[in-house]
PDB file of N, CA and C in Angstrom:
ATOM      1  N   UNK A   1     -70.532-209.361-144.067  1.00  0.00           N
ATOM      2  CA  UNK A   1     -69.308-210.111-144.267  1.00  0.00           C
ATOM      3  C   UNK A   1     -68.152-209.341-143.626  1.00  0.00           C
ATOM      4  N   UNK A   2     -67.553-210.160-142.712  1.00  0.00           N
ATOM      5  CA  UNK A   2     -66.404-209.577-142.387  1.00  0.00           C
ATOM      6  C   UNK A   2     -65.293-208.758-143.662  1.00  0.00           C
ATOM      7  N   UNK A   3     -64.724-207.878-143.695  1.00  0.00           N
ATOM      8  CA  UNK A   3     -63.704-207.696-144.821  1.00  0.00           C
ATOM      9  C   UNK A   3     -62.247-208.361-144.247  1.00  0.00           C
ATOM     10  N   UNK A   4     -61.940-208.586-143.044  1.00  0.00           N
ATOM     11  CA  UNK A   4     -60.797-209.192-142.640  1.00  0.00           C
ATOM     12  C   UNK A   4     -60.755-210.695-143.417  1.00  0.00           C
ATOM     13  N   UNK A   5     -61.952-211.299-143.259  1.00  0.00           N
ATOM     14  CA  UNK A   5     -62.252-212.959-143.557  1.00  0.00           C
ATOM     15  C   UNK A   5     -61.855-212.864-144.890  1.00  0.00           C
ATOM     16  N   UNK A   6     -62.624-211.761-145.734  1.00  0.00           N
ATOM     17  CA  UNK A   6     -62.680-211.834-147.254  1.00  0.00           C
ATOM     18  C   UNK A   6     -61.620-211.720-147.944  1.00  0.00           C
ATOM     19  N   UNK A   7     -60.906-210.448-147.540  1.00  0.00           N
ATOM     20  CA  UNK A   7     -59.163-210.163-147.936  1.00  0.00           C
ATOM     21  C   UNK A   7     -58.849-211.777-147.629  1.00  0.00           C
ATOM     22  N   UNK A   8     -58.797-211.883-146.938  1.00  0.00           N
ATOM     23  CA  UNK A   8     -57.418-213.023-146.407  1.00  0.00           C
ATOM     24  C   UNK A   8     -58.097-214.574-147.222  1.00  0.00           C
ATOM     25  N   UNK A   9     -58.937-214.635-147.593  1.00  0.00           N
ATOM     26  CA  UNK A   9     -59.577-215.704-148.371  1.00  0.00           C
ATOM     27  C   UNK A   9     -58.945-215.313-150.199  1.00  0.00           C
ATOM     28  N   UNK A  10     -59.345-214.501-150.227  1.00  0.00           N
ATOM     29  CA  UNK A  10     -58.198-213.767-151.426  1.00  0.00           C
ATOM     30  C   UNK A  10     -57.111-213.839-151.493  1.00  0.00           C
ATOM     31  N   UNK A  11     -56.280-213.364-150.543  1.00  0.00           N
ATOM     32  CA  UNK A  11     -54.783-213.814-150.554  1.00  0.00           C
ATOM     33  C   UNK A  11     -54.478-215.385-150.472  1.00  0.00           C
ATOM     34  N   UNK A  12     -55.504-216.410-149.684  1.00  0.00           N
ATOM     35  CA  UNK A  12     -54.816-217.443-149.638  1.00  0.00           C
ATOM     36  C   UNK A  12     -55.390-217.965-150.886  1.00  0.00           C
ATOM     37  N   UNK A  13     -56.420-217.754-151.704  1.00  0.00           N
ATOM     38  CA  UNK A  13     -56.595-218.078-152.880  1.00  0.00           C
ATOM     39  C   UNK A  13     -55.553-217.888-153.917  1.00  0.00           C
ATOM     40  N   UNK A  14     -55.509-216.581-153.897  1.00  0.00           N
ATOM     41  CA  UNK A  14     -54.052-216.211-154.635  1.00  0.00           C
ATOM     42  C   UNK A  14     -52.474-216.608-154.758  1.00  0.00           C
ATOM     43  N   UNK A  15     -52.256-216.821-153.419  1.00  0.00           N
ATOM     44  CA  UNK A  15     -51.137-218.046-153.241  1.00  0.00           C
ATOM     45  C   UNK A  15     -51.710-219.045-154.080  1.00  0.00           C
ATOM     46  N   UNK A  16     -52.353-219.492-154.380  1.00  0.00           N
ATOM     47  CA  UNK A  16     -52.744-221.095-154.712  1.00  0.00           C
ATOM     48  C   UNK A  16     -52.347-221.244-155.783  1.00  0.00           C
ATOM     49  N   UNK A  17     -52.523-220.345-157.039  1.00  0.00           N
ATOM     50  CA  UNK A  17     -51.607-220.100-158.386  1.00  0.00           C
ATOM     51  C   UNK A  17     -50.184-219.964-158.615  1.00  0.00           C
ATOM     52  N   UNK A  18     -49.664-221.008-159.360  1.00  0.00           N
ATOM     53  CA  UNK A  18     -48.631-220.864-159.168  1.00  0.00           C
ATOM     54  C   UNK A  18     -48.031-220.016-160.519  1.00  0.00           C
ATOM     55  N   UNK A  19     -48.684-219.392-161.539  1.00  0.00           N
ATOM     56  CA  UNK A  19     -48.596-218.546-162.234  1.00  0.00           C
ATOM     57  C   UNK A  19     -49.177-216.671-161.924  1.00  0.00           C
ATOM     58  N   UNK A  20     -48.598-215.828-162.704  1.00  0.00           N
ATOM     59  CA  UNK A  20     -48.872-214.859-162.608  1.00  0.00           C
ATOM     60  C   UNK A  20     -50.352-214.350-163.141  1.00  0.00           C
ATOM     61  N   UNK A  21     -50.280-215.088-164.166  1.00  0.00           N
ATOM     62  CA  UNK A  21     -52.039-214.910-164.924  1.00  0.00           C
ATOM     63  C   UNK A  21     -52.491-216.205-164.848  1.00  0.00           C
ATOM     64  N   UNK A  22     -54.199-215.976-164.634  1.00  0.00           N
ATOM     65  CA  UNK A  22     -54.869-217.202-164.617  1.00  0.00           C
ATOM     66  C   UNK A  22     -55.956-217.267-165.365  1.00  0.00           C
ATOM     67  N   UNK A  23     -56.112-218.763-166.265  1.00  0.00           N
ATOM     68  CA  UNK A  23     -57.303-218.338-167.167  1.00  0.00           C
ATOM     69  C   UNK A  23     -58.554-219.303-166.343  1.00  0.00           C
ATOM     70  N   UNK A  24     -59.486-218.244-166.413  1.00  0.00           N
ATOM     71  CA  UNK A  24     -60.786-218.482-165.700  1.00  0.00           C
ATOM     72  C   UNK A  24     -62.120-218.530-166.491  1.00  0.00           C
ATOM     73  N   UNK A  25     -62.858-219.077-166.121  1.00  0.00           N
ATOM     74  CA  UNK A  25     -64.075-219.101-167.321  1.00  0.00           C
ATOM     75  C   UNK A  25     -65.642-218.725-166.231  1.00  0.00           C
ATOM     76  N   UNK A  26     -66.043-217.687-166.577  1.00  0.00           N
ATOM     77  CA  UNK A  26     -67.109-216.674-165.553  1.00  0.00           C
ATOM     78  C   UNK A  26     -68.453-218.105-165.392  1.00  0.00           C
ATOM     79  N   UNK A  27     -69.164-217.334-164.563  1.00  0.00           N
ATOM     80  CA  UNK A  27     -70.385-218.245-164.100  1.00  0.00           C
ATOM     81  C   UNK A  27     -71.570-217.315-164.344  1.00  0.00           C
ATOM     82  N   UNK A  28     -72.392-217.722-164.616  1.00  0.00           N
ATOM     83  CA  UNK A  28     -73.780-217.096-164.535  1.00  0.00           C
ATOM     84  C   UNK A  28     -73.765-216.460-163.375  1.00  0.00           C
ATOM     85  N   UNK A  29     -74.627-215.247-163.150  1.00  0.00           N
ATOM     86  CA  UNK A  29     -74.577-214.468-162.264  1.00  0.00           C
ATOM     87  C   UNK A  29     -76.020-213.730-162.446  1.00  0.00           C
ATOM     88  N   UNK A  30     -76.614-213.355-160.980  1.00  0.00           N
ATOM     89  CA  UNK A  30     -77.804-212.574-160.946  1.00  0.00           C
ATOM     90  C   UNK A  30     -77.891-211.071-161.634  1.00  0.00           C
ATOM     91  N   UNK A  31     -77.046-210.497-161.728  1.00  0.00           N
ATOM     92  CA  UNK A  31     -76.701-209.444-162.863  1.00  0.00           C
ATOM     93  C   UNK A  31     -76.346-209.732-163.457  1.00  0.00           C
ATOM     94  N   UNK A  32     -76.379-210.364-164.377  1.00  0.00           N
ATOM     95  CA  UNK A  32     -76.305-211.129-166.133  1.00  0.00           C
ATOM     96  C   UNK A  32     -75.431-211.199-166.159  1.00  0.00           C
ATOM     97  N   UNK A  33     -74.565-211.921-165.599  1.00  0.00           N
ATOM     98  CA  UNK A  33     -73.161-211.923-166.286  1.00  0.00           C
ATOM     99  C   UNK A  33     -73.161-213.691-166.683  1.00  0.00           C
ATOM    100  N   UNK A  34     -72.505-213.383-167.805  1.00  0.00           N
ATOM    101  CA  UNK A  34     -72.684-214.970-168.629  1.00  0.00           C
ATOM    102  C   UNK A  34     -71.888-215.718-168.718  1.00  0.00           C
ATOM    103  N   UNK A  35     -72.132-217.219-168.332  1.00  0.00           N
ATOM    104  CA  UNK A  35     -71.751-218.025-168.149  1.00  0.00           C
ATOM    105  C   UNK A  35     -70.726-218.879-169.362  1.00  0.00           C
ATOM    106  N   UNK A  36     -69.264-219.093-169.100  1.00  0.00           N
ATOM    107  CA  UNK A  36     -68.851-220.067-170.058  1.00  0.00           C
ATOM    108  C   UNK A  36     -67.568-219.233-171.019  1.00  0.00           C
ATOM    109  N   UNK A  37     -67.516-217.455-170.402  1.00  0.00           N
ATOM    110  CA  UNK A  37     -66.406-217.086-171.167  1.00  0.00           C
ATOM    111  C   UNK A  37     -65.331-216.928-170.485  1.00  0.00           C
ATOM    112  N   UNK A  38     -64.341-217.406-171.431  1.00  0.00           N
ATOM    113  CA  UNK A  38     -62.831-217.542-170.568  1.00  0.00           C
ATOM    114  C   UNK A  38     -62.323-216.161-171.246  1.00  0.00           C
ATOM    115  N   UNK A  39     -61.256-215.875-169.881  1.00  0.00           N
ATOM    116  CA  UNK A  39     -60.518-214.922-169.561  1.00  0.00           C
ATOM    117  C   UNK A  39     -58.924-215.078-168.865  1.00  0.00           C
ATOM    118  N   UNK A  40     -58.596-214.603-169.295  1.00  0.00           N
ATOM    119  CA  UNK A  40     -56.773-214.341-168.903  1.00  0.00           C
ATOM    120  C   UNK A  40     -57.040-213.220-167.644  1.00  0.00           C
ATOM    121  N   UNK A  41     -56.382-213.400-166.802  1.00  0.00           N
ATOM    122  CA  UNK A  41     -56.569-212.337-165.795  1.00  0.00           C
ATOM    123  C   UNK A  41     -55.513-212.478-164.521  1.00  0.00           C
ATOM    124  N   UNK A  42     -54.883-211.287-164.289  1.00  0.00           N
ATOM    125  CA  UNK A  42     -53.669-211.249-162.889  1.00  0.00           C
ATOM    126  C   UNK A  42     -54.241-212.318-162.106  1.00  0.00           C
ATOM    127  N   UNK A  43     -53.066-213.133-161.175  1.00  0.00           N
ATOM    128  CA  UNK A  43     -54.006-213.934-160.168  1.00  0.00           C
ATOM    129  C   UNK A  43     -55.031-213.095-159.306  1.00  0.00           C
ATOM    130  N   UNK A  44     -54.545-212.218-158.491  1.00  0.00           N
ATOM    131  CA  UNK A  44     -54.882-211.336-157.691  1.00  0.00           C
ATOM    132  C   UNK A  44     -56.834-211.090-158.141  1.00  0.00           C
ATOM    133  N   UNK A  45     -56.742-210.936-159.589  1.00  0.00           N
ATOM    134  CA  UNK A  45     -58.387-210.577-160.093  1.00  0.00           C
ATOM    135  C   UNK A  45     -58.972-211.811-160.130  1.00  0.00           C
ATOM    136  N   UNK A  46     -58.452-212.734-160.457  1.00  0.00           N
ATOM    137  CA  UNK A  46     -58.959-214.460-160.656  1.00  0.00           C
ATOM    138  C   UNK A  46     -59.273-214.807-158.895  1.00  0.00           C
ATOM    139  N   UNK A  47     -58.428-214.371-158.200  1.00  0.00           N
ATOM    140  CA  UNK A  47     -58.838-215.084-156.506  1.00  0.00           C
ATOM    141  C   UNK A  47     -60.085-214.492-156.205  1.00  0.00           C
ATOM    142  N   UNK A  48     -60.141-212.771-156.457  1.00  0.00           N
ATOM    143  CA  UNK A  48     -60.952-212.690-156.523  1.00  0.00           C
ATOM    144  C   UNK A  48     -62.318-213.066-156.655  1.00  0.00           C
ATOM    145  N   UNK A  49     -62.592-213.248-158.064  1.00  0.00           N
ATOM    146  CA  UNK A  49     -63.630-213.776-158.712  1.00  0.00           C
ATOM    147  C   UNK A  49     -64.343-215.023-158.847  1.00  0.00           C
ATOM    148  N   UNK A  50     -63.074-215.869-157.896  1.00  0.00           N
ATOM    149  CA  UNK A  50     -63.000-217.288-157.365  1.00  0.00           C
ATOM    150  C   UNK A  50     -63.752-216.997-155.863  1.00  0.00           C
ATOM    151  N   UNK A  51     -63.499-216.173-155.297  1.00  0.00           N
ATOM    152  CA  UNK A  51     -63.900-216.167-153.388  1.00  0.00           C
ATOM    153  C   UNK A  51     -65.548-215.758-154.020  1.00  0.00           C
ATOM    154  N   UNK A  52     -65.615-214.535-154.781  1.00  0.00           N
ATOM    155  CA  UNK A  52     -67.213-214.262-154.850  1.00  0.00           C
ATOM    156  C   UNK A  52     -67.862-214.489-155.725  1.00  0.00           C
ATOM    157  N   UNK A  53     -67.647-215.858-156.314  1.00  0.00           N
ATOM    158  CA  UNK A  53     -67.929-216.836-156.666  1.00  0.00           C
ATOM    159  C   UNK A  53     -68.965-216.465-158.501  1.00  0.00           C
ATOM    160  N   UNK A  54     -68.041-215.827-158.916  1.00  0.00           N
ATOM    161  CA  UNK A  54     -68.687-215.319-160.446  1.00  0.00           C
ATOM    162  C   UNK A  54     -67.376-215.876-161.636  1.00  0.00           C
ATOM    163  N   UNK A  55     -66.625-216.793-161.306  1.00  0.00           N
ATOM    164  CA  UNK A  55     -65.570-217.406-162.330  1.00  0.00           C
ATOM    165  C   UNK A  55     -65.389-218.578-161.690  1.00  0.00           C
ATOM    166  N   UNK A  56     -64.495-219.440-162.133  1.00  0.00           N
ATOM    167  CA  UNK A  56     -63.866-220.826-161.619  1.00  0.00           C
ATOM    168  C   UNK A  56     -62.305-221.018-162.408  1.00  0.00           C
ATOM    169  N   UNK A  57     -61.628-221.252-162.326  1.00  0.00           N
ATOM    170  CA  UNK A  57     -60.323-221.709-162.861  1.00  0.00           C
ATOM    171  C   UNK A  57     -60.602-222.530-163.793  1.00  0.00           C
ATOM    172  N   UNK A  58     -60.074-222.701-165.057  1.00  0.00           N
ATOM    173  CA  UNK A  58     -60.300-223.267-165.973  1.00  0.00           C
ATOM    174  C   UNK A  58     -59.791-224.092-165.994  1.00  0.00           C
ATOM    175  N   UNK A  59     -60.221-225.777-166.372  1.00  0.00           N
ATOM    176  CA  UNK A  59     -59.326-227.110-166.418  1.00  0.00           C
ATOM    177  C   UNK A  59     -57.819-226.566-167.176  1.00  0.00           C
ATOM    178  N   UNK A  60     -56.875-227.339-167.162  1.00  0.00           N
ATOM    179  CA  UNK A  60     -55.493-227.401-167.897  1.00  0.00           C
ATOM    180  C   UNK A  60     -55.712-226.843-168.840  1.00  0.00           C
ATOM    181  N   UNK A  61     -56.636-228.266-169.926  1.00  0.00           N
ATOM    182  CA  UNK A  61     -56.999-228.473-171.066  1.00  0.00           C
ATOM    183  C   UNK A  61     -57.857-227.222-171.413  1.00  0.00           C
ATOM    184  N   UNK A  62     -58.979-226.691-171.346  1.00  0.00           N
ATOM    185  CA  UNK A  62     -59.547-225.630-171.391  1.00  0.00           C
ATOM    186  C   UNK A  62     -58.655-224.248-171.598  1.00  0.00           C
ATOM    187  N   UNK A  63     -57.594-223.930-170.395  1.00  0.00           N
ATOM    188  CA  UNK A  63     -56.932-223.197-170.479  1.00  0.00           C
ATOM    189  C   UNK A  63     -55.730-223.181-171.363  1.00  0.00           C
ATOM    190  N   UNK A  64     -55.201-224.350-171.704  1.00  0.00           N
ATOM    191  CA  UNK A  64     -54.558-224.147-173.190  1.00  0.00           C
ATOM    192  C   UNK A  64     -54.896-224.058-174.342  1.00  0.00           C
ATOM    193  N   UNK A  65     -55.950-224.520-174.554  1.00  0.00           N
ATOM    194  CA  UNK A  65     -57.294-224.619-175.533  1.00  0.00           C
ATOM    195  C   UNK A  65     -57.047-223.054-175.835  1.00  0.00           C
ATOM    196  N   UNK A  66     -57.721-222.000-174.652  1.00  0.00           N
ATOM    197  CA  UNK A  66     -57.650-220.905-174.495  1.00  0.00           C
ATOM    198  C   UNK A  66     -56.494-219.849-175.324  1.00  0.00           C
ATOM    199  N   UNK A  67     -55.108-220.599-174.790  1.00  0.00           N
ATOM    200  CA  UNK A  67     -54.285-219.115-174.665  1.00  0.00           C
ATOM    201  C   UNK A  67     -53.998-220.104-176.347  1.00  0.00           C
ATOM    202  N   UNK A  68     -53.961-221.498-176.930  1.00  0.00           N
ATOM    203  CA  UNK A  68     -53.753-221.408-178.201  1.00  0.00           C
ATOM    204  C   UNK A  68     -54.587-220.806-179.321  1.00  0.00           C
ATOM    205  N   UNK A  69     -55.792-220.620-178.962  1.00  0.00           N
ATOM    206  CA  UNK A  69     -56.657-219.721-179.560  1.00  0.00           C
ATOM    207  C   UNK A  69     -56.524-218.452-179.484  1.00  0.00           C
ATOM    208  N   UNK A  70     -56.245-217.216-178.491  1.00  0.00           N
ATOM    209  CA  UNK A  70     -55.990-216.232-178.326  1.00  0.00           C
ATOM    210  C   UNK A  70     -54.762-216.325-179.351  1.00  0.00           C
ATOM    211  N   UNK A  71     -53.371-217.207-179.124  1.00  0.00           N
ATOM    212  CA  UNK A  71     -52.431-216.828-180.038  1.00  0.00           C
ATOM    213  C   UNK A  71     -52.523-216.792-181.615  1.00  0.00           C
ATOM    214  N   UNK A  72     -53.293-217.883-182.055  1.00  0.00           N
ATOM    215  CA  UNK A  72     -53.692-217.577-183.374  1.00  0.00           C
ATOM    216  C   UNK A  72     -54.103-216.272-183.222  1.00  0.00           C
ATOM    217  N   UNK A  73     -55.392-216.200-183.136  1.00  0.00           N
ATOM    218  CA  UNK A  73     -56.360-214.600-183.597  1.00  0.00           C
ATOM    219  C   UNK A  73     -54.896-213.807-183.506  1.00  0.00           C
ATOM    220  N   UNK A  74     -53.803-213.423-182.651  1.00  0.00           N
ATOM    221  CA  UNK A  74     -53.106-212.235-182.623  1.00  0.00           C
ATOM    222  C   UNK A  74     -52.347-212.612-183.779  1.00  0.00           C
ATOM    223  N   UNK A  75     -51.846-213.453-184.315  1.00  0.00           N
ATOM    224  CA  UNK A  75     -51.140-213.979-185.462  1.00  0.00           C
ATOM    225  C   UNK A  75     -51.808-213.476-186.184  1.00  0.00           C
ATOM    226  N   UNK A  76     -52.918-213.695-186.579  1.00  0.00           N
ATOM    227  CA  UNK A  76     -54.322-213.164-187.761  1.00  0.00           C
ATOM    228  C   UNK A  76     -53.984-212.232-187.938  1.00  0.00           C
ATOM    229  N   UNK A  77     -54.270-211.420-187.030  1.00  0.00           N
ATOM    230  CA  UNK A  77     -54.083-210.131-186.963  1.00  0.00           C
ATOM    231  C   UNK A  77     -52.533-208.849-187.415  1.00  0.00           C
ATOM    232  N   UNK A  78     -51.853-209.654-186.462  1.00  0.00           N
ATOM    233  CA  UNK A  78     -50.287-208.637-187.043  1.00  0.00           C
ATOM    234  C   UNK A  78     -50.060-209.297-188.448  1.00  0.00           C
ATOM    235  N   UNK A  79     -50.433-210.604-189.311  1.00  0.00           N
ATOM    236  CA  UNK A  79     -50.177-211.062-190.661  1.00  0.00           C
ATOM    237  C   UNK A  79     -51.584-209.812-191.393  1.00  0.00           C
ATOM    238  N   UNK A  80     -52.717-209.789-190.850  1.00  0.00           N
ATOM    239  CA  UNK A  80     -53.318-208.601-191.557  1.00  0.00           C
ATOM    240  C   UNK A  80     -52.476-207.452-191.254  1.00  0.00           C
ATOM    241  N   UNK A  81     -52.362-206.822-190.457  1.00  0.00           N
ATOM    242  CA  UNK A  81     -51.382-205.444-190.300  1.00  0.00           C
ATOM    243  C   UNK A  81     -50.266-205.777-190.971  1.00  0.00           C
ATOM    244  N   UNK A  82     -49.987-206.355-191.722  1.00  0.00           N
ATOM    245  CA  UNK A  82     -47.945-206.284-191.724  1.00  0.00           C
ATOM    246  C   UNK A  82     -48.762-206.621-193.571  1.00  0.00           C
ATOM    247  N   UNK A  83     -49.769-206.776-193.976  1.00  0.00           N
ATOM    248  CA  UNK A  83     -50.073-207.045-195.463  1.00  0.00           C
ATOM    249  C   UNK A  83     -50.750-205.510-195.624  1.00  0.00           C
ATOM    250  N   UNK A  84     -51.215-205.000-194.575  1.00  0.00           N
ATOM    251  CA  UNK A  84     -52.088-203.864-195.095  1.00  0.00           C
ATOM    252  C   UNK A  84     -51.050-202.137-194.919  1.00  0.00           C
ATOM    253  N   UNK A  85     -49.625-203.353-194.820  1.00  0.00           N
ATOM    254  CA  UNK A  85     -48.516-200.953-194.151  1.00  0.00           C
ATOM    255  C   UNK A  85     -48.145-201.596-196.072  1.00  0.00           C
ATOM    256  N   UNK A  86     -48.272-200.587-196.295  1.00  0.00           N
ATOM    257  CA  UNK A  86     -48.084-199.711-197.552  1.00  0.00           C
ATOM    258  C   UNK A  86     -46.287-199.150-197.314  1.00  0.00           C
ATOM    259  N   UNK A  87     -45.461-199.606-198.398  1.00  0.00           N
ATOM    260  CA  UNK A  87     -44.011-198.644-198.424  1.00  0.00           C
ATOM    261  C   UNK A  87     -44.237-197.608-198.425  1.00  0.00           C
ATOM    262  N   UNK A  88     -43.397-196.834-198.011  1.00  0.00           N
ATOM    263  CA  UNK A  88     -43.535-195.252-198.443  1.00  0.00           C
ATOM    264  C   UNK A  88     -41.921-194.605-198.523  1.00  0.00           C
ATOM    265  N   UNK A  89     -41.726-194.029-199.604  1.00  0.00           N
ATOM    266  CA  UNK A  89     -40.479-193.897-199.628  1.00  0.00           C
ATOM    267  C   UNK A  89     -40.350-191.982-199.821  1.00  0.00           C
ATOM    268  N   UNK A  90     -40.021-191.608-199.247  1.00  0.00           N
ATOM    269  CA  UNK A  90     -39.831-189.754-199.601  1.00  0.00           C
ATOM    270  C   UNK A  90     -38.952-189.453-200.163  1.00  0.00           C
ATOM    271  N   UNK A  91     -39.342-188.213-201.516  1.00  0.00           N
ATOM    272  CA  UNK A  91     -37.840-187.845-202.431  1.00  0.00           C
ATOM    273  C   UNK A  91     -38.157-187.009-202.167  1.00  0.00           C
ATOM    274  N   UNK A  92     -37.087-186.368-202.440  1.00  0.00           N
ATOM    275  CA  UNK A  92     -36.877-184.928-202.217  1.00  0.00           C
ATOM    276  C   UNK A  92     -37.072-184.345-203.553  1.00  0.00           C
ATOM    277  N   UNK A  93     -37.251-182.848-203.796  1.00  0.00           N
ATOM    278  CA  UNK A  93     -37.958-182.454-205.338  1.00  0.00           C
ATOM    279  C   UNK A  93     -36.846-182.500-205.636  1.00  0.00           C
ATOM    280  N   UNK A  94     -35.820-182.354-205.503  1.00  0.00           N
ATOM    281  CA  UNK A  94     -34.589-182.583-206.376  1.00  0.00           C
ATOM    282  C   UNK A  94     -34.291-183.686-207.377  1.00  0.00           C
ATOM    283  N   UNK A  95     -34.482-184.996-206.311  1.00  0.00           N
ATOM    284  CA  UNK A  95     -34.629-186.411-206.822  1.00  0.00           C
ATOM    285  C   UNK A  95     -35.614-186.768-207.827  1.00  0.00           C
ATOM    286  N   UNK A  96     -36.761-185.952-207.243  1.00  0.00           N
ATOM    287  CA  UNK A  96     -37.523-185.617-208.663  1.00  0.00           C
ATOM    288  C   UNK A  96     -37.582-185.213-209.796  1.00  0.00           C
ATOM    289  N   UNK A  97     -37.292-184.246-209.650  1.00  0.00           N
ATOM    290  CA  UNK A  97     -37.026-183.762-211.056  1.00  0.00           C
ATOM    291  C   UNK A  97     -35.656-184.241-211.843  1.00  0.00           C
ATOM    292  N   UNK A  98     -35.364-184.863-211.294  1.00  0.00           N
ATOM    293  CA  UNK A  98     -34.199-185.687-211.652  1.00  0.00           C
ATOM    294  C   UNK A  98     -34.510-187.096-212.344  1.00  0.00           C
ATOM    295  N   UNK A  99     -35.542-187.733-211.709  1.00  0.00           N
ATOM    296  CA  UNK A  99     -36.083-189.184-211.999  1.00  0.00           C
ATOM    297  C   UNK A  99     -37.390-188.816-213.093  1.00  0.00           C
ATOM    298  N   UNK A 100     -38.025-187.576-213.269  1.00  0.00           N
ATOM    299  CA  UNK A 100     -38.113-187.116-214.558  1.00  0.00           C
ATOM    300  C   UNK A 100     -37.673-186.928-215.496  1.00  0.00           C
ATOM    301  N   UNK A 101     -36.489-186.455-215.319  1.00  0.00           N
ATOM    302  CA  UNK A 101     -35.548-185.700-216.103  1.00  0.00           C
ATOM    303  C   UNK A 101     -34.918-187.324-216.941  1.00  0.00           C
ATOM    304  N   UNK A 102     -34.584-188.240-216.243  1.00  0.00           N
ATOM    305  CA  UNK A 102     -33.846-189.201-216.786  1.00  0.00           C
ATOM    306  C   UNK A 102     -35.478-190.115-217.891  1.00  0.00           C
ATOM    307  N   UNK A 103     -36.262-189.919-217.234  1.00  0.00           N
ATOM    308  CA  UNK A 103     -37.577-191.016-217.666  1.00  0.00           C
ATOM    309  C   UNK A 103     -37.441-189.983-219.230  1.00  0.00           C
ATOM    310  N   UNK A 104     -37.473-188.790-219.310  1.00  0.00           N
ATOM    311  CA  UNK A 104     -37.952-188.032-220.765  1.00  0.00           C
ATOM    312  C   UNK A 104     -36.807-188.709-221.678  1.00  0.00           C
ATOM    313  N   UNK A 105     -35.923-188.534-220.849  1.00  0.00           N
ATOM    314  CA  UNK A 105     -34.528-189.282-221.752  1.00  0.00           C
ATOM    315  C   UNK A 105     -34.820-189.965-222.150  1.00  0.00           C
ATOM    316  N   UNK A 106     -35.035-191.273-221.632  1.00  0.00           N
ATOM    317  CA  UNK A 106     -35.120-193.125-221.581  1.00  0.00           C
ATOM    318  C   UNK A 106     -36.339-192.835-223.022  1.00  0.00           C
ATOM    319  N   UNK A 107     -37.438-192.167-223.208  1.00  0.00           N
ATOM    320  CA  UNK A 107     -38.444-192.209-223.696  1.00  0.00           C
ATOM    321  C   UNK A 107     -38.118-191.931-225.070  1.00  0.00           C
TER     322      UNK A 107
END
């Protein structure tokens, strides 16, 4: 294969997006690579993977399908992180023995 032909089949692929990321969904491949998972990826890696023929551009629909699913799960996720930070507040032993000192009182 020429590499002049191949670059430049890449670049004009890459023009073809009119976004910065493109979601693509891989193809079966003779080194196992499996067919049917979508991916977010720079155009530049998507033209790629489009010229040597191991992804395809994902319909519209597919690809919003996509990035609204990705946005849940990250939602999932920072609502688990933001339930699982613990307060933490630091006294100083002064404040301590102070917030002792008043509790023996109160008692």
């Amino acid at each position: 294969m020429d590499l002049k032909v191949y670059y430049q089949k890449i670049r004009e692929t890459a023009e073809r997006f009119p976004d910065k990321d493109v979601v693509i969904v891989s193809r079966a491949t003779g080194d196992g690579g499996k067919a049917g998972v979508f991916t977010e990826v720079p155009k530049e890696v998507a033209a790629m993977m489009v010229v040597e023929g191991t992804a395809a551009v994902a319909s519209v629909e597919d690809a919003a399908e996509f990035r609204r699913t990705v946005a849940a799960a990250r939602r999932q996720v920072e609502e688990q992180l933001a339930a699982s930070r613990v307060p933490l507040s630091l006294v100083t032993t002064a404040e301590l023995q102070r917030l002792r000192g008043s509790q023996i009182q109160d008692a």
